[in-house]
PDB file of N, CA and C in Angstrom:
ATOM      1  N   UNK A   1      36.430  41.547  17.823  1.00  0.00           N
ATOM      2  CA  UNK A   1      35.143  40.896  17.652  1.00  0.00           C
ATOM      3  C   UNK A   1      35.349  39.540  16.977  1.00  0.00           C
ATOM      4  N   UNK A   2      35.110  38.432  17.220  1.00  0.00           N
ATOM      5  CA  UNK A   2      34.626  37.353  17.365  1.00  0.00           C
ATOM      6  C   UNK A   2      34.025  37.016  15.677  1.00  0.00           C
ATOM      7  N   UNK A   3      34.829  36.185  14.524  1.00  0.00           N
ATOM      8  CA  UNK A   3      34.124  35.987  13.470  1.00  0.00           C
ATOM      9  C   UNK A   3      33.789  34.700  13.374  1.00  0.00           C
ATOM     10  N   UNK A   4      34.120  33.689  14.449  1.00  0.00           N
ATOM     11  CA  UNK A   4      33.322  32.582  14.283  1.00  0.00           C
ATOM     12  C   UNK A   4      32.308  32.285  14.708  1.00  0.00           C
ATOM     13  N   UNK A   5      31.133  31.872  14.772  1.00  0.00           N
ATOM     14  CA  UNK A   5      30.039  31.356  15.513  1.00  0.00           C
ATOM     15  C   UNK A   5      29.972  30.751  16.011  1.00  0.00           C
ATOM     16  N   UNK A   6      29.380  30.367  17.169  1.00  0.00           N
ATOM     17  CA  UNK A   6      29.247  28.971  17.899  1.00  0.00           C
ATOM     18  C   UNK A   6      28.175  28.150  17.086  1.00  0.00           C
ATOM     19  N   UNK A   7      28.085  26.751  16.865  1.00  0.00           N
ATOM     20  CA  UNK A   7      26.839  25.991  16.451  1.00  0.00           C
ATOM     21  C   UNK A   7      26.166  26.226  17.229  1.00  0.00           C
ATOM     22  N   UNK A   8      24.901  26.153  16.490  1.00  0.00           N
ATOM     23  CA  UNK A   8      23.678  26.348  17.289  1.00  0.00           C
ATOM     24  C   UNK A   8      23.597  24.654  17.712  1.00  0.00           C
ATOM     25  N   UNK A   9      23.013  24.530  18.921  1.00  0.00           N
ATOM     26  CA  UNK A   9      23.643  22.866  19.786  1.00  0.00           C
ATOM     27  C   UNK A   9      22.379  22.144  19.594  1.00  0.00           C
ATOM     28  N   UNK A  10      21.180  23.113  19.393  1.00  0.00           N
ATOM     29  CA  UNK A  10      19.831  22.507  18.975  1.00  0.00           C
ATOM     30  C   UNK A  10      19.921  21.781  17.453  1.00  0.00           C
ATOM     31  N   UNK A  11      20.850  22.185  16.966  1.00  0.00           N
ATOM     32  CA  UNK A  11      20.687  21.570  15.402  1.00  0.00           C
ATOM     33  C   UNK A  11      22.156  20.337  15.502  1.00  0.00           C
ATOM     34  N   UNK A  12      22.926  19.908  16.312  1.00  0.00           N
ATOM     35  CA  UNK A  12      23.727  18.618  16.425  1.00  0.00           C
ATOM     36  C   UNK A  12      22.769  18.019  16.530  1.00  0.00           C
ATOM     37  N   UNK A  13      22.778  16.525  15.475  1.00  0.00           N
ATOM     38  CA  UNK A  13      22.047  15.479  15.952  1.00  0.00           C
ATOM     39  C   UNK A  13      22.686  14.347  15.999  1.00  0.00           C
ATOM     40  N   UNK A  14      24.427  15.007  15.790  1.00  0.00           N
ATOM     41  CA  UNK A  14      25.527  13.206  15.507  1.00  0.00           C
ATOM     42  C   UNK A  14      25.222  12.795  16.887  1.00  0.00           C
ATOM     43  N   UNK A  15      25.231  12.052  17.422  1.00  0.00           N
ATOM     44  CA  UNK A  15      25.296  11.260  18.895  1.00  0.00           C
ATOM     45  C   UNK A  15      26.297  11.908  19.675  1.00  0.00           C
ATOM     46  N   UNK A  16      27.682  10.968  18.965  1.00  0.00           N
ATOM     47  CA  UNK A  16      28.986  11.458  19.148  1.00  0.00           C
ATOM     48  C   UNK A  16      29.319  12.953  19.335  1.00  0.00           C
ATOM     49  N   UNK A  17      28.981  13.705  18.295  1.00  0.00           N
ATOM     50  CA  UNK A  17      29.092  15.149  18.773  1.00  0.00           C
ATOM     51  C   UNK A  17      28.361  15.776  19.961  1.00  0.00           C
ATOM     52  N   UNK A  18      26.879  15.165  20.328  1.00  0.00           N
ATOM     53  CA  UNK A  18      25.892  15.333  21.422  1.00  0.00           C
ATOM     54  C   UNK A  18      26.818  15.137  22.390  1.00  0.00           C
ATOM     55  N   UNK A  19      27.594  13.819  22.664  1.00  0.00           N
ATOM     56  CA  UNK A  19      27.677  13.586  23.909  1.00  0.00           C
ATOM     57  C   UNK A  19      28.979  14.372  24.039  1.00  0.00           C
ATOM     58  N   UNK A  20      29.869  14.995  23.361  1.00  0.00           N
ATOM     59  CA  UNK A  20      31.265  15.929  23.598  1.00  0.00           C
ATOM     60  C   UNK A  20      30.794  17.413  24.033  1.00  0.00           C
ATOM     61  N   UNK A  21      29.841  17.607  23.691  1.00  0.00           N
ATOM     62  CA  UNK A  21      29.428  19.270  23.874  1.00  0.00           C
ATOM     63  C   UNK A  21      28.364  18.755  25.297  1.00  0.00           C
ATOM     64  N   UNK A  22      28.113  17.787  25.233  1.00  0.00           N
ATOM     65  CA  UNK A  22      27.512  17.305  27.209  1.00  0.00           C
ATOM     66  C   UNK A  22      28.524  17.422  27.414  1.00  0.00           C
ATOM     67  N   UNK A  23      29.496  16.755  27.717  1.00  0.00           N
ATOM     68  CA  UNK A  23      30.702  16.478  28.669  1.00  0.00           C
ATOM     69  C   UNK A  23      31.572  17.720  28.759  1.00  0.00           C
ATOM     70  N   UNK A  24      32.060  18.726  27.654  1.00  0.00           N
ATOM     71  CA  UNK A  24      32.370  19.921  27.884  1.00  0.00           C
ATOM     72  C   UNK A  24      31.041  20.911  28.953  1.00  0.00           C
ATOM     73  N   UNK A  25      30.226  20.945  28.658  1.00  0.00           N
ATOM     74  CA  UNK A  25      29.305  21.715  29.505  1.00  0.00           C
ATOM     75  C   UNK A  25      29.614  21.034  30.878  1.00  0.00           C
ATOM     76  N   UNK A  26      29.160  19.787  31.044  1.00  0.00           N
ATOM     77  CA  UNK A  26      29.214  19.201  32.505  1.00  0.00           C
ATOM     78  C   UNK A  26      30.543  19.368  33.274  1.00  0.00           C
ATOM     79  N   UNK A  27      31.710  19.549  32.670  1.00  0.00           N
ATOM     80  CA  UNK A  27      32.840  19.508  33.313  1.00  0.00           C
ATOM     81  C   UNK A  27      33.988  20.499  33.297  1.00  0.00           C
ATOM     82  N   UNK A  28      33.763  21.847  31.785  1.00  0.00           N
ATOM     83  CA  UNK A  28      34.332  22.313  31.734  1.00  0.00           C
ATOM     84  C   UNK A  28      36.027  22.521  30.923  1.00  0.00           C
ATOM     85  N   UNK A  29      35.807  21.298  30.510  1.00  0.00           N
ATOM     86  CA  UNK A  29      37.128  20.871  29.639  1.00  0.00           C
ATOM     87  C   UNK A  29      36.767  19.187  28.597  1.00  0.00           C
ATOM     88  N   UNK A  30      37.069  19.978  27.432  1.00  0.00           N
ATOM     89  CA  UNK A  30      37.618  21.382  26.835  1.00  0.00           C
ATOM     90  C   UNK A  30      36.866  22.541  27.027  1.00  0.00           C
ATOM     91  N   UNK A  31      36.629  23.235  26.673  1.00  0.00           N
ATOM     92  CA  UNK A  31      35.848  24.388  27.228  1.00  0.00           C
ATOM     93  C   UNK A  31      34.578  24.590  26.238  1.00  0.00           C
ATOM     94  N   UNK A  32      33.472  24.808  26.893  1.00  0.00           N
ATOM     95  CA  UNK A  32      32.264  24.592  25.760  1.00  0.00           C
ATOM     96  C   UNK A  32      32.109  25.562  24.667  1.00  0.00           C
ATOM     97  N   UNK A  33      33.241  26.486  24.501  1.00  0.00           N
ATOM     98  CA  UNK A  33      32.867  27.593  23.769  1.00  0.00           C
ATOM     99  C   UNK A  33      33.744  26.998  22.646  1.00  0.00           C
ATOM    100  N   UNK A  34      34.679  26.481  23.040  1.00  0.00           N
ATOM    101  CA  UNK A  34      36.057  25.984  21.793  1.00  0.00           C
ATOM    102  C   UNK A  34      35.498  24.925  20.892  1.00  0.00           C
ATOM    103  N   UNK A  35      34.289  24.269  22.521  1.00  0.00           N
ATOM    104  CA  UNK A  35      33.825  22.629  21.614  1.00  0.00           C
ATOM    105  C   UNK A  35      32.701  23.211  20.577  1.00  0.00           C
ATOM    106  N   UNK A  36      31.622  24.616  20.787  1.00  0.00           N
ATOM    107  CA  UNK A  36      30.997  24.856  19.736  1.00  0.00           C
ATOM    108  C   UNK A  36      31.161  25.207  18.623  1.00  0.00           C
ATOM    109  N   UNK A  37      32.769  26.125  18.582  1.00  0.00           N
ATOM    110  CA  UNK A  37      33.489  26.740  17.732  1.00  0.00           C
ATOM    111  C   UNK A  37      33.884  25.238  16.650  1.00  0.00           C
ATOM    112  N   UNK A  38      34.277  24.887  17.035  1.00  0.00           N
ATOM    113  CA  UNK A  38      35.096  23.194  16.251  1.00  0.00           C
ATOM    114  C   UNK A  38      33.724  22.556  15.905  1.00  0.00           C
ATOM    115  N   UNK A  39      32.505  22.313  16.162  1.00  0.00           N
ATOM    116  CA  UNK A  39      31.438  21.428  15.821  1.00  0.00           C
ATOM    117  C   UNK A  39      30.756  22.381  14.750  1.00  0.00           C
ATOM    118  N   UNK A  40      31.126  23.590  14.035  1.00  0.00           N
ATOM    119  CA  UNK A  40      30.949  23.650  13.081  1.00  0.00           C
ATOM    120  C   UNK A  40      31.201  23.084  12.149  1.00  0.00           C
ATOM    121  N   UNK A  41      32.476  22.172  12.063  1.00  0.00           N
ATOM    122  CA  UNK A  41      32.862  21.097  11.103  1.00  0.00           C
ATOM    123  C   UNK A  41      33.297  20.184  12.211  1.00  0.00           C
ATOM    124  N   UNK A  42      32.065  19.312  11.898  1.00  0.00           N
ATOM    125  CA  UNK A  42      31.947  18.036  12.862  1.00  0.00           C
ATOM    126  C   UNK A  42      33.255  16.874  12.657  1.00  0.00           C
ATOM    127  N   UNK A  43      33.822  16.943  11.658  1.00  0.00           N
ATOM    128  CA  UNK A  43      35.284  16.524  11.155  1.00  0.00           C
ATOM    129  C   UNK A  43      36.675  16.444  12.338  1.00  0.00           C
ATOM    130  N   UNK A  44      36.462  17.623  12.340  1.00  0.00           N
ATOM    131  CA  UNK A  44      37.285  18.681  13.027  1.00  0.00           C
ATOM    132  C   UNK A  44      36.564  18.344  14.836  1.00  0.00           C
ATOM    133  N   UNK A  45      35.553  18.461  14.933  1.00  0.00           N
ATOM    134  CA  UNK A  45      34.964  18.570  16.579  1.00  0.00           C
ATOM    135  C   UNK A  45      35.548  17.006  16.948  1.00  0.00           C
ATOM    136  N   UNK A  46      35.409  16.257  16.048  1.00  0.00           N
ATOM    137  CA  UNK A  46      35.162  14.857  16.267  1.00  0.00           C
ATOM    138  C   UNK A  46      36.786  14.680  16.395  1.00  0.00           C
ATOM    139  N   UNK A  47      37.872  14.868  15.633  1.00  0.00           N
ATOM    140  CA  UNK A  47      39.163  14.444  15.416  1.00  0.00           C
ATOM    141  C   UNK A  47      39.947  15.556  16.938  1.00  0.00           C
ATOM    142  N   UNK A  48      39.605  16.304  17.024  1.00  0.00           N
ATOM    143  CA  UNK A  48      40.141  17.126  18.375  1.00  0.00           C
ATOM    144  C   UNK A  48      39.290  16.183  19.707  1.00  0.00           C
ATOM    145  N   UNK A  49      38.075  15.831  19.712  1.00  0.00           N
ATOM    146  CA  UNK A  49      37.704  14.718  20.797  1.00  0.00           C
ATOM    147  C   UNK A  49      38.199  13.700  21.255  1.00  0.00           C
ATOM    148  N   UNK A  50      38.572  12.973  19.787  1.00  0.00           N
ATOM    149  CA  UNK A  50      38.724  11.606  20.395  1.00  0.00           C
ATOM    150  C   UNK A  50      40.324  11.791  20.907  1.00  0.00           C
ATOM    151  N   UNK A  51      41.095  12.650  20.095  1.00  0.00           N
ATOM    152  CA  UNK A  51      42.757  12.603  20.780  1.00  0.00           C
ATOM    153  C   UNK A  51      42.280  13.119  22.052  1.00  0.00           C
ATOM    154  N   UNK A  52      41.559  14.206  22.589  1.00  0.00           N
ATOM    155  CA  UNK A  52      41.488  14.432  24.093  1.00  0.00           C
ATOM    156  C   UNK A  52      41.387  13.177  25.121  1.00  0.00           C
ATOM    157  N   UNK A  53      40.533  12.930  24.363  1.00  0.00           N
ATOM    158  CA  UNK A  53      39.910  11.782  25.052  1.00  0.00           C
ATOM    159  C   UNK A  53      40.893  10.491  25.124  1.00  0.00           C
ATOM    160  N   UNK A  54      42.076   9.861  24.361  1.00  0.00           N
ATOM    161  CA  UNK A  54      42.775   9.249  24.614  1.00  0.00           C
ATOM    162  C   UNK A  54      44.081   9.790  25.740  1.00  0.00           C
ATOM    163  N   UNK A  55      44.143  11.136  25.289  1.00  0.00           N
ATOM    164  CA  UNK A  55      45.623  11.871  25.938  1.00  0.00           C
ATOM    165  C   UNK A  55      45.164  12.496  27.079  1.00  0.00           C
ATOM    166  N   UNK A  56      43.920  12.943  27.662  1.00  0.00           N
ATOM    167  CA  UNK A  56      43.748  14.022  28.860  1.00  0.00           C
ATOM    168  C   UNK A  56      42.927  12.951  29.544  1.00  0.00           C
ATOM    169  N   UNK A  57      42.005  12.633  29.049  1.00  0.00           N
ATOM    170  CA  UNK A  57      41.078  11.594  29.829  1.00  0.00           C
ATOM    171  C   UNK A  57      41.377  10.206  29.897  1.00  0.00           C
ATOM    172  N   UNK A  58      41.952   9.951  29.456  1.00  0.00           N
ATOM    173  CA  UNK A  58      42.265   8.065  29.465  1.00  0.00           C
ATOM    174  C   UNK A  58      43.772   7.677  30.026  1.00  0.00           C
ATOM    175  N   UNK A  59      44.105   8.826  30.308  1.00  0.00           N
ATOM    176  CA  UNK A  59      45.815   8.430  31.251  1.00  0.00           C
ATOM    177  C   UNK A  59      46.782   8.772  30.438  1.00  0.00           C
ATOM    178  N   UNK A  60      46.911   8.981  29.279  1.00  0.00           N
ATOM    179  CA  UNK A  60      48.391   8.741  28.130  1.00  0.00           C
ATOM    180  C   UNK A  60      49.313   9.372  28.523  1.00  0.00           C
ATOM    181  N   UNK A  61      49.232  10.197  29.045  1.00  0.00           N
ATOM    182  CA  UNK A  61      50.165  11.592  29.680  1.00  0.00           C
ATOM    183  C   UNK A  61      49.866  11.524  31.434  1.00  0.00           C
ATOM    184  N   UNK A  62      51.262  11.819  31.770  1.00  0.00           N
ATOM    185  CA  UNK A  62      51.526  12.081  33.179  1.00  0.00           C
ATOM    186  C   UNK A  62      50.352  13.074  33.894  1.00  0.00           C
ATOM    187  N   UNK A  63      49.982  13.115  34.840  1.00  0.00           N
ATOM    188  CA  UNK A  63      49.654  14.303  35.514  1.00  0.00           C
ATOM    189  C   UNK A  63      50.343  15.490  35.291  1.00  0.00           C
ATOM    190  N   UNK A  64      51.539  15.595  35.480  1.00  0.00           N
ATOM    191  CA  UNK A  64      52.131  16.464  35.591  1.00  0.00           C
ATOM    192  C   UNK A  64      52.652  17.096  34.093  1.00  0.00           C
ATOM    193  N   UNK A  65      52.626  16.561  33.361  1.00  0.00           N
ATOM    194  CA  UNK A  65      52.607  16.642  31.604  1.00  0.00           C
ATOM    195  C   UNK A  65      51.452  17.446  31.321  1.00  0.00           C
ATOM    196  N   UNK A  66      50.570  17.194  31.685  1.00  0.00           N
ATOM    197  CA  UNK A  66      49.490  17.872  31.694  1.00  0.00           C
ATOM    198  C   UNK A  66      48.767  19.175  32.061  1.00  0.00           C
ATOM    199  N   UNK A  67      49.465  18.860  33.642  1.00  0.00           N
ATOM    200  CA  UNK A  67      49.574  20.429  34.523  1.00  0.00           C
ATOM    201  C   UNK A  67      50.625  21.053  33.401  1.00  0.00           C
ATOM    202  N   UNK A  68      51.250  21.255  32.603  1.00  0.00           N
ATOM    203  CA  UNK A  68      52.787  22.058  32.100  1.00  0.00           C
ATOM    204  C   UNK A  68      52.263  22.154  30.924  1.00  0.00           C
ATOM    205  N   UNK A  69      51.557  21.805  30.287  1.00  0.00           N
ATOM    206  CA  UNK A  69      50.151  21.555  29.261  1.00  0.00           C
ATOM    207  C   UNK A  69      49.054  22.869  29.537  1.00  0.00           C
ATOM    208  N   UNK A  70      48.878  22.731  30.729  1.00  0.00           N
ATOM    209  CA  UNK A  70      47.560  23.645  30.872  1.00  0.00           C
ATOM    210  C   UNK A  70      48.115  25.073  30.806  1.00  0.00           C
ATOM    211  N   UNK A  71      49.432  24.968  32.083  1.00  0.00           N
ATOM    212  CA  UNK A  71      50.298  26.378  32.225  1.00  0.00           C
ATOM    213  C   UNK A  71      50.350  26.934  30.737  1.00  0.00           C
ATOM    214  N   UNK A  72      51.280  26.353  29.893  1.00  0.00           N
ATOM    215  CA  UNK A  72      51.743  26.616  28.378  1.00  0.00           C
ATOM    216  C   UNK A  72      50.486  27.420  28.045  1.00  0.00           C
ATOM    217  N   UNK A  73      49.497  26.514  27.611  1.00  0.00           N
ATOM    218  CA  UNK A  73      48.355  27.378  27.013  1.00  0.00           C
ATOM    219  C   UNK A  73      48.042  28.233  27.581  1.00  0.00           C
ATOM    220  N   UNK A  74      47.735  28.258  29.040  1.00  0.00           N
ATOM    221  CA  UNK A  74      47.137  30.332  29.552  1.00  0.00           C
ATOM    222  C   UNK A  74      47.973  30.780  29.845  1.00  0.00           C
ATOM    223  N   UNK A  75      49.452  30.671  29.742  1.00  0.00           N
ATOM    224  CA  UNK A  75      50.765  31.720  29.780  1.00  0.00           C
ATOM    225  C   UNK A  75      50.494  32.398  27.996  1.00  0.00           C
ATOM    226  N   UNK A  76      50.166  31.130  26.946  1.00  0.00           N
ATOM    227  CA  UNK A  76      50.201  31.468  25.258  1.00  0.00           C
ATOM    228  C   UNK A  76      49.362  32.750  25.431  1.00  0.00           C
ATOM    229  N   UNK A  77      48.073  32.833  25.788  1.00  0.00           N
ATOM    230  CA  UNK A  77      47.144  33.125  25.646  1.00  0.00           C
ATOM    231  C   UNK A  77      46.813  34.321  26.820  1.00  0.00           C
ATOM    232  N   UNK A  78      47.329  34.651  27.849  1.00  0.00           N
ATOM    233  CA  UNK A  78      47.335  35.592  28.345  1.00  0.00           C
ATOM    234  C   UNK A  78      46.481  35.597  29.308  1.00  0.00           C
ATOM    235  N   UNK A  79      46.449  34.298  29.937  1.00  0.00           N
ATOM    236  CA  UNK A  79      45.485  34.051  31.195  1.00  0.00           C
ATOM    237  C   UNK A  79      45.571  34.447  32.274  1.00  0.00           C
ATOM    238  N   UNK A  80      44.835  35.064  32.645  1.00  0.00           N
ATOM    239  CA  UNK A  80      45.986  35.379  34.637  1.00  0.00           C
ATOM    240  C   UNK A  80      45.410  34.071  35.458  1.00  0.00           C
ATOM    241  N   UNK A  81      44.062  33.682  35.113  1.00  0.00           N
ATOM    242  CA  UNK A  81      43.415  32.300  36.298  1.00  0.00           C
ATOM    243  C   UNK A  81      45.114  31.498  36.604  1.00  0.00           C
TER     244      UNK A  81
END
């Protein structure tokens, strides 16, 4: 069982945090459950965003760095997708 909560998304009113928990919902990555988990300390939501956002979304890393990136984590984690 599950001891963290998700934020409730009605009570974000940073901008910045608004528009990361849009863009996880709309697209699916990072995943909107991880981005509610972390926007309990908006610190934390905000400092895991913006590195995404330079390293997954803005080019910094290969494609293929990335694909070996994704594998890693649902091999860690016990994904079959």
């Amino acid at each position: 069982m599950a001891r963290i909560s998700y934020v409730d998304l009605q009570t974000l009113t940073d901008p910045e945090l608004v528009a990361y928990m849009e863009h996880a919902q709309r697209f699916g990555t990072p995943r909107p459950e991880t981005q509610a988990i972390r926007s309990n300390v908006p610190a934390v939501a905000k400092a895991f965003s913006r590195g995404w956002e330079r390293i997954f979304r803005n080019g910094l890393l290969q494609h293929s760095l990335k694909e070996l990136c994704r594998v890693y984590v649902s091999e860690s984690i016990g994904c079959d997708y």
